[in-house]
C-alpha atoms as a PDB file:
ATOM      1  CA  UNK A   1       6.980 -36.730 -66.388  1.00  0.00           C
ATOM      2  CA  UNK A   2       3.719 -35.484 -68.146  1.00  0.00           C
ATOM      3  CA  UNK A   3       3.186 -32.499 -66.087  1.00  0.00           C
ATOM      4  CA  UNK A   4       7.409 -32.071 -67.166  1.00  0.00           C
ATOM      5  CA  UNK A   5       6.943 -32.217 -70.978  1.00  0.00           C
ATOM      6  CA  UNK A   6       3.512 -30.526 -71.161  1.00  0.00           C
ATOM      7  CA  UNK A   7       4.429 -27.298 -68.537  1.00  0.00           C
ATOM      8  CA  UNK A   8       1.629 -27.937 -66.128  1.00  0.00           C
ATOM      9  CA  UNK A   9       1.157 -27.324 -62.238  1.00  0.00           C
ATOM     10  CA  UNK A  10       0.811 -30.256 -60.275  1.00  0.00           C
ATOM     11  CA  UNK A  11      -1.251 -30.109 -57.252  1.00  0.00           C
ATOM     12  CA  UNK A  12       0.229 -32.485 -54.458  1.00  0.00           C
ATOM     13  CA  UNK A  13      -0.190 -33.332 -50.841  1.00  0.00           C
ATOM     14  CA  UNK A  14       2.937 -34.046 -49.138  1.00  0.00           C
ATOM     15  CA  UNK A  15       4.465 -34.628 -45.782  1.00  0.00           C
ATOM     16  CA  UNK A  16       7.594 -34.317 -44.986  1.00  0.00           C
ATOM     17  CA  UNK A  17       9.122 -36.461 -42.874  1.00  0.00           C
ATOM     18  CA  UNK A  18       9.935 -33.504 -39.842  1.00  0.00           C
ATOM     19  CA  UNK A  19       6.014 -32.565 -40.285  1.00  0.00           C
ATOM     20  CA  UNK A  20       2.921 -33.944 -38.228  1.00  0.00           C
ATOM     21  CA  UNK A  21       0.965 -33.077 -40.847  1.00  0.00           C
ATOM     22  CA  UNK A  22       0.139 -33.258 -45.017  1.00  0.00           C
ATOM     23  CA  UNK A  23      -0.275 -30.013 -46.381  1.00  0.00           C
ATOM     24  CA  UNK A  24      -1.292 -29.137 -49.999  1.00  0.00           C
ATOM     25  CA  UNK A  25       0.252 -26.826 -52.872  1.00  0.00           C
ATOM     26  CA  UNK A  26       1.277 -26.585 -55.997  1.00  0.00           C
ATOM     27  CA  UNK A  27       4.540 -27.174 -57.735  1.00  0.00           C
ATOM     28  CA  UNK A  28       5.901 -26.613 -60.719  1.00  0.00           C
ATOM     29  CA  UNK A  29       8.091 -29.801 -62.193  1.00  0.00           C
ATOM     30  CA  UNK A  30      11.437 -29.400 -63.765  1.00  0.00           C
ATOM     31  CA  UNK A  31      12.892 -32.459 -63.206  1.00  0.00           C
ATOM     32  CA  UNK A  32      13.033 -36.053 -61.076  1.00  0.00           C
ATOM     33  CA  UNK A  33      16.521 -37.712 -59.912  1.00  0.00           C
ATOM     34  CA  UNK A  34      16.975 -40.962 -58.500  1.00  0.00           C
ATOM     35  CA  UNK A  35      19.340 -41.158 -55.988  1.00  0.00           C
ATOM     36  CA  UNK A  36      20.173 -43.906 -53.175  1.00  0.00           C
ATOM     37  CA  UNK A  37      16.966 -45.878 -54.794  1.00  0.00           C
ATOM     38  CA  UNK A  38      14.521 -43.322 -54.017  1.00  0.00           C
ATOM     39  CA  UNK A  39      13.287 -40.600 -56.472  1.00  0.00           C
ATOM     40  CA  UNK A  40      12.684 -36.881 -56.449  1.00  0.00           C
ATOM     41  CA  UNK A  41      11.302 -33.912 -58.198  1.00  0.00           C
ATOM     42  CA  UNK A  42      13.067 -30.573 -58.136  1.00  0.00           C
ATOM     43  CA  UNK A  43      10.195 -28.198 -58.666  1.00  0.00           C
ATOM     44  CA  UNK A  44       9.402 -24.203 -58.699  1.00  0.00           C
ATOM     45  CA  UNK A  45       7.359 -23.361 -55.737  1.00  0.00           C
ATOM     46  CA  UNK A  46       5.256 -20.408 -56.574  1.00  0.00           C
ATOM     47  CA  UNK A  47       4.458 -19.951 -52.702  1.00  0.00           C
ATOM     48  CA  UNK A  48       8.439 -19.445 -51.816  1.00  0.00           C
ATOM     49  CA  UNK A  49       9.276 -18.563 -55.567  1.00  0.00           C
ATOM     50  CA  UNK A  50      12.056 -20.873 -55.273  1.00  0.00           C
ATOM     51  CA  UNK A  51      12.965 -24.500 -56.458  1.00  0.00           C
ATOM     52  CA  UNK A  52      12.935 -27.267 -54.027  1.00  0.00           C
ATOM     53  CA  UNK A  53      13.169 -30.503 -53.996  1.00  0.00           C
ATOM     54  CA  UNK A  54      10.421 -33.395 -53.238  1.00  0.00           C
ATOM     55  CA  UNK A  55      10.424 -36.809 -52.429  1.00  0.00           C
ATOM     56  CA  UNK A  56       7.682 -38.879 -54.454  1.00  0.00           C
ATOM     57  CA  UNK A  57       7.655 -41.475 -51.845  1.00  0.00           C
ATOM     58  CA  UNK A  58       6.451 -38.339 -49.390  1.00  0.00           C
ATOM     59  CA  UNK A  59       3.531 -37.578 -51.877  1.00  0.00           C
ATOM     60  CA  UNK A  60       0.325 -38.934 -50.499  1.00  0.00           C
ATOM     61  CA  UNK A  61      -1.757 -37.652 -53.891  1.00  0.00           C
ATOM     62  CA  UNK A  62      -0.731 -35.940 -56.795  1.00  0.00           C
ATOM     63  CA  UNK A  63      -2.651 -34.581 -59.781  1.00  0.00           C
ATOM     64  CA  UNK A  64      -2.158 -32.135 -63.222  1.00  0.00           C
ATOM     65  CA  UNK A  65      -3.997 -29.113 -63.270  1.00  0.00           C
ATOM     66  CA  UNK A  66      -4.732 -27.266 -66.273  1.00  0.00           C
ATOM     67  CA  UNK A  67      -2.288 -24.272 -64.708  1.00  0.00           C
ATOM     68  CA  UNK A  68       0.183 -23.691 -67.086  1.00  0.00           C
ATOM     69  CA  UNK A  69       3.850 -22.888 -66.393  1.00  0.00           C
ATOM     70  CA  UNK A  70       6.825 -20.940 -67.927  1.00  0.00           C
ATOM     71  CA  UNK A  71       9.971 -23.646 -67.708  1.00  0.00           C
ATOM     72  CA  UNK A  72      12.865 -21.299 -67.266  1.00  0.00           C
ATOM     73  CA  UNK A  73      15.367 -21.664 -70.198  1.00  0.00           C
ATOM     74  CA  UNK A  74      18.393 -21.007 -67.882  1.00  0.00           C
ATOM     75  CA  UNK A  75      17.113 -24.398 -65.784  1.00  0.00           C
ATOM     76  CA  UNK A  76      19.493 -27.381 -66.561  1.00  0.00           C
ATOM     77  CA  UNK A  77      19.258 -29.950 -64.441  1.00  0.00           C
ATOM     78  CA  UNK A  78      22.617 -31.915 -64.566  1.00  0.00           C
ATOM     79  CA  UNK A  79      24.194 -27.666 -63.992  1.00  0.00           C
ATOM     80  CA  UNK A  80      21.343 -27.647 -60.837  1.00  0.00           C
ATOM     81  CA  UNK A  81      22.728 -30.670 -59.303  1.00  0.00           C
ATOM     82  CA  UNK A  82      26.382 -30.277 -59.993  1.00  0.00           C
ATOM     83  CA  UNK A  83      28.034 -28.744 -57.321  1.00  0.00           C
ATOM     84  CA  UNK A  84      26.067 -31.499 -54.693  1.00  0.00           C
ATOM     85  CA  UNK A  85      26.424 -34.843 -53.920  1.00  0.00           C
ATOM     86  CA  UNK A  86      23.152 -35.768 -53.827  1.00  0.00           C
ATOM     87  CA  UNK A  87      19.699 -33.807 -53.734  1.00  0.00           C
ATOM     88  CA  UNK A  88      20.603 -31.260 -51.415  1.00  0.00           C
ATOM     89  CA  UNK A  89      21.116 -28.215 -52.915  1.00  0.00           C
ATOM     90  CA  UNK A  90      21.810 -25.931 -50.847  1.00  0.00           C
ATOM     91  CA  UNK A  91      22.713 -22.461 -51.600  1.00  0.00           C
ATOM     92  CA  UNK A  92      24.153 -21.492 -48.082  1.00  0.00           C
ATOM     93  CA  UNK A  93      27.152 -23.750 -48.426  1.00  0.00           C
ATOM     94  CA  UNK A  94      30.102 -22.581 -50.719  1.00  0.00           C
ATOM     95  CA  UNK A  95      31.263 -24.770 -53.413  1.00  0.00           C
ATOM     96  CA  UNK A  96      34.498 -25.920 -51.803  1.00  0.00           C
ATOM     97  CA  UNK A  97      37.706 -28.009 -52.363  1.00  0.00           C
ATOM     98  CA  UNK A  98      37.162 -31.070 -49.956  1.00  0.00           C
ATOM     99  CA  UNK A  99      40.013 -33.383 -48.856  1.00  0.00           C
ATOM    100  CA  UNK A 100      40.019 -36.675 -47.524  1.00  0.00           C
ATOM    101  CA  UNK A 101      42.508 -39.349 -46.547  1.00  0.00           C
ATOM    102  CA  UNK A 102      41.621 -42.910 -47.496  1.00  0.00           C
ATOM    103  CA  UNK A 103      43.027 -45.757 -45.678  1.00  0.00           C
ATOM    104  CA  UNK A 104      43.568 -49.413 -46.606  1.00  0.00           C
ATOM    105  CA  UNK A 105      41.416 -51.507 -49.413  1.00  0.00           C
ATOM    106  CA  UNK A 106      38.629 -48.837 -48.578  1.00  0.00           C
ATOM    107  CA  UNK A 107      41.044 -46.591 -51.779  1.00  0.00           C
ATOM    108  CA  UNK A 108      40.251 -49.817 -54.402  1.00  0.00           C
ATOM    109  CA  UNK A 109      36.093 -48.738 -53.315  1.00  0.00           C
ATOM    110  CA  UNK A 110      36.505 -45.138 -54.070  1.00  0.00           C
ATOM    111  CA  UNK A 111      38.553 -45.885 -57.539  1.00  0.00           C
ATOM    112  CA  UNK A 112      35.701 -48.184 -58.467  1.00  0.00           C
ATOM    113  CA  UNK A 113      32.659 -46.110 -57.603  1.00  0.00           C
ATOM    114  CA  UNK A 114      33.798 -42.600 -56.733  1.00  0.00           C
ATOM    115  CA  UNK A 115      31.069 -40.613 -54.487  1.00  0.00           C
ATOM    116  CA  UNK A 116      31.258 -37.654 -57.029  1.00  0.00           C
ATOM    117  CA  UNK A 117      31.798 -36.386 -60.439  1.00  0.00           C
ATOM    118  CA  UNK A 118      34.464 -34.255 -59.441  1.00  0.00           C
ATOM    119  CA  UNK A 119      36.645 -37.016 -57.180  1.00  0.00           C
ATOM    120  CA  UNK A 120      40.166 -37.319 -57.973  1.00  0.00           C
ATOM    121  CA  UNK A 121      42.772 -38.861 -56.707  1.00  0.00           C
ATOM    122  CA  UNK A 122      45.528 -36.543 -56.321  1.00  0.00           C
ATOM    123  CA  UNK A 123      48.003 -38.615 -54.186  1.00  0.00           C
ATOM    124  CA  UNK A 124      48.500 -42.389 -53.590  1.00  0.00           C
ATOM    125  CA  UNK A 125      50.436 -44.212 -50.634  1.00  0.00           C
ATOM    126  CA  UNK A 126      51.045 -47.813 -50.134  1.00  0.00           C
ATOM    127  CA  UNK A 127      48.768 -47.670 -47.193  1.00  0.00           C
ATOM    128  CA  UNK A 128      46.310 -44.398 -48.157  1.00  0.00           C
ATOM    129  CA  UNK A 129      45.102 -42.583 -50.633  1.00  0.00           C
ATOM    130  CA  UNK A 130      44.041 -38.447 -50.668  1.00  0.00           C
ATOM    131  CA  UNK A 131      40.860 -37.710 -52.672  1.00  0.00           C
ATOM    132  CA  UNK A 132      39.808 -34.540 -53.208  1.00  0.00           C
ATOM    133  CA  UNK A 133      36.338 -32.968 -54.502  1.00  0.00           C
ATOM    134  CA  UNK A 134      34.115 -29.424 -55.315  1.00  0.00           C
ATOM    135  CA  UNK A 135      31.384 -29.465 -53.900  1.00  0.00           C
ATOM    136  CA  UNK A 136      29.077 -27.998 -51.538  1.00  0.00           C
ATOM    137  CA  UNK A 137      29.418 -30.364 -48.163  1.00  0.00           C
ATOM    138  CA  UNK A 138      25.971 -30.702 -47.055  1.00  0.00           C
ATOM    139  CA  UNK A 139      24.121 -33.120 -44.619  1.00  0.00           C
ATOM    140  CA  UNK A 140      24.159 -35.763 -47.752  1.00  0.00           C
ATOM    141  CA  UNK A 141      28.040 -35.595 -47.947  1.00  0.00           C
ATOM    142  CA  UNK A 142      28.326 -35.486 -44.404  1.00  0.00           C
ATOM    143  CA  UNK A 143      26.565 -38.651 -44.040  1.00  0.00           C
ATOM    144  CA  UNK A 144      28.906 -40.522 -46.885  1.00  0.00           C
ATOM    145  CA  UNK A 145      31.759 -40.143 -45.748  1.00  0.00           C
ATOM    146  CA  UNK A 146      30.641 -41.258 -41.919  1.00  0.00           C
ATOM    147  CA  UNK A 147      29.540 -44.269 -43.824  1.00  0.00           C
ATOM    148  CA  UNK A 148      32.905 -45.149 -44.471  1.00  0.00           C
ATOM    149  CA  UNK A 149      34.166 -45.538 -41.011  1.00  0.00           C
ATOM    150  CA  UNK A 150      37.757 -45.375 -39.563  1.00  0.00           C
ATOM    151  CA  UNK A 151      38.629 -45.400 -42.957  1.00  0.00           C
ATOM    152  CA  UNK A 152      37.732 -41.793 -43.919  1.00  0.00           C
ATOM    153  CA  UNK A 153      39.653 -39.055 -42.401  1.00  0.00           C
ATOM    154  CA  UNK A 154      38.855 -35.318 -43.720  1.00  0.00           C
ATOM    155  CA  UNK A 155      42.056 -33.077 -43.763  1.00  0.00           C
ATOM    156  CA  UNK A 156      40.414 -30.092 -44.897  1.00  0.00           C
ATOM    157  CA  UNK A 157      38.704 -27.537 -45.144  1.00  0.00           C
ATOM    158  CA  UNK A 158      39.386 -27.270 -41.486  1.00  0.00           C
ATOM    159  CA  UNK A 159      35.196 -26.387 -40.321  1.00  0.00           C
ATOM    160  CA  UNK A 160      34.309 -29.469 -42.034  1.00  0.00           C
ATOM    161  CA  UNK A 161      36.906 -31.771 -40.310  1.00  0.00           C
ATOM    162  CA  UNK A 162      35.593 -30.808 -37.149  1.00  0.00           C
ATOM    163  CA  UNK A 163      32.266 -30.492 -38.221  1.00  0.00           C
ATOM    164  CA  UNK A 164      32.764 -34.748 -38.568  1.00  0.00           C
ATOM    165  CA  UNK A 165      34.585 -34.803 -35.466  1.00  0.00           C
ATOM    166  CA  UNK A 166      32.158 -33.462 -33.593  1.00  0.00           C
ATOM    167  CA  UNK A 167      29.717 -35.779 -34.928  1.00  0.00           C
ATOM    168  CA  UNK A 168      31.732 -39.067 -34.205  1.00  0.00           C
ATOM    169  CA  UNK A 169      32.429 -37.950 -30.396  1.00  0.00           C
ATOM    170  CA  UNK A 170      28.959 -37.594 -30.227  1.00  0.00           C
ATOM    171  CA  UNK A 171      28.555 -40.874 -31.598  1.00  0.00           C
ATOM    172  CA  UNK A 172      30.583 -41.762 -29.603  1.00  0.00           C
ATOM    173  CA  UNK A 173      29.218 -41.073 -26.407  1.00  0.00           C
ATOM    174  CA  UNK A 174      26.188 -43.277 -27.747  1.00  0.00           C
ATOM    175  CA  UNK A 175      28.200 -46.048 -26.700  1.00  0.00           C
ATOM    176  CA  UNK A 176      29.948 -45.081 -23.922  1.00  0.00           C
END
């Protein structure tokens, strides 16, 4: 949060969970985010002269240097994050109306703690529910609305319904 407020680098050593291997760099800090009770850090990095986003618990060692950094003035973090569901932000996905079919009690879940700022409910059965949302359906979003079961069905847009069925045959065959 210092390194935020004062516009300095932070050197840190970090390793990814895919990597063997630490590596050190520096990063510039915009902003942290909590999300599913673990914490990140979307940061510049100069090396790829992008922002990307870190995991503290992945940070073996962290420290301020005296580097100083610009913070861009067109950065807002709630504007950075809102088009994902999580920390994912990921540029090659389109922002895009997603519809899914509810089924059962699971609706009275999704009414009281929808999965995203932009959920609505745009049609309501005596046995199902459609939601819909904008947003860009990354891994993160991929992996909610597995979570949910046989109680989740996604009518569209049609690559990302069989994007999910292709993932639950596979898991599927796990336990065949």
């Amino acid at each position: 949060m210092e390194s935020i407020d004062n516009h300095k680098t932070l050197e840190i050593t970090y390793q990814g969970h895919w990597q063997d291997k630490s590596y050190t760099f520096q990063i510039e800090p915009y902003c942290i985010k909590a999300f599913k009770q673990r914490w990140y850090v979307a940061a510049r990095s100069p090396y790829y002269d992008k922002v990307l986003i870190y995991s503290l618990d992945r940070i073996l060692e962290m420290k301020q240097t005296d580097l100083p950094f610009e913070y861009p003035q067109t950065f807002h973090p709630k504007a950075y994050f809102d088009d994902s569901f999580g920390v994912i932000v990921d540029e090659e996905y389109d922002v895009e109306k997603i519809s899914i079919k509810v089924y059962g009690n699971q609706c009275k879940y999704f009414r009281s703690l929808p999965l995203h700022h932009s959920q609505k409910e745009s049609e309501t059965h005596s046995n199902y529910s459609i939601f819909t949302f904008r947003l860009r359906p990354t891994y993160d979003f991929c992996q909610a609305i597995l979570s949910h079961g046989d109680f989740v069905e996604v009518l569209e847009p049609q690559w990302f319904r069989i994007q999910i069925g292709t993932t639950i045959q596979k898991m599927n065959q796990l336990y065949e």
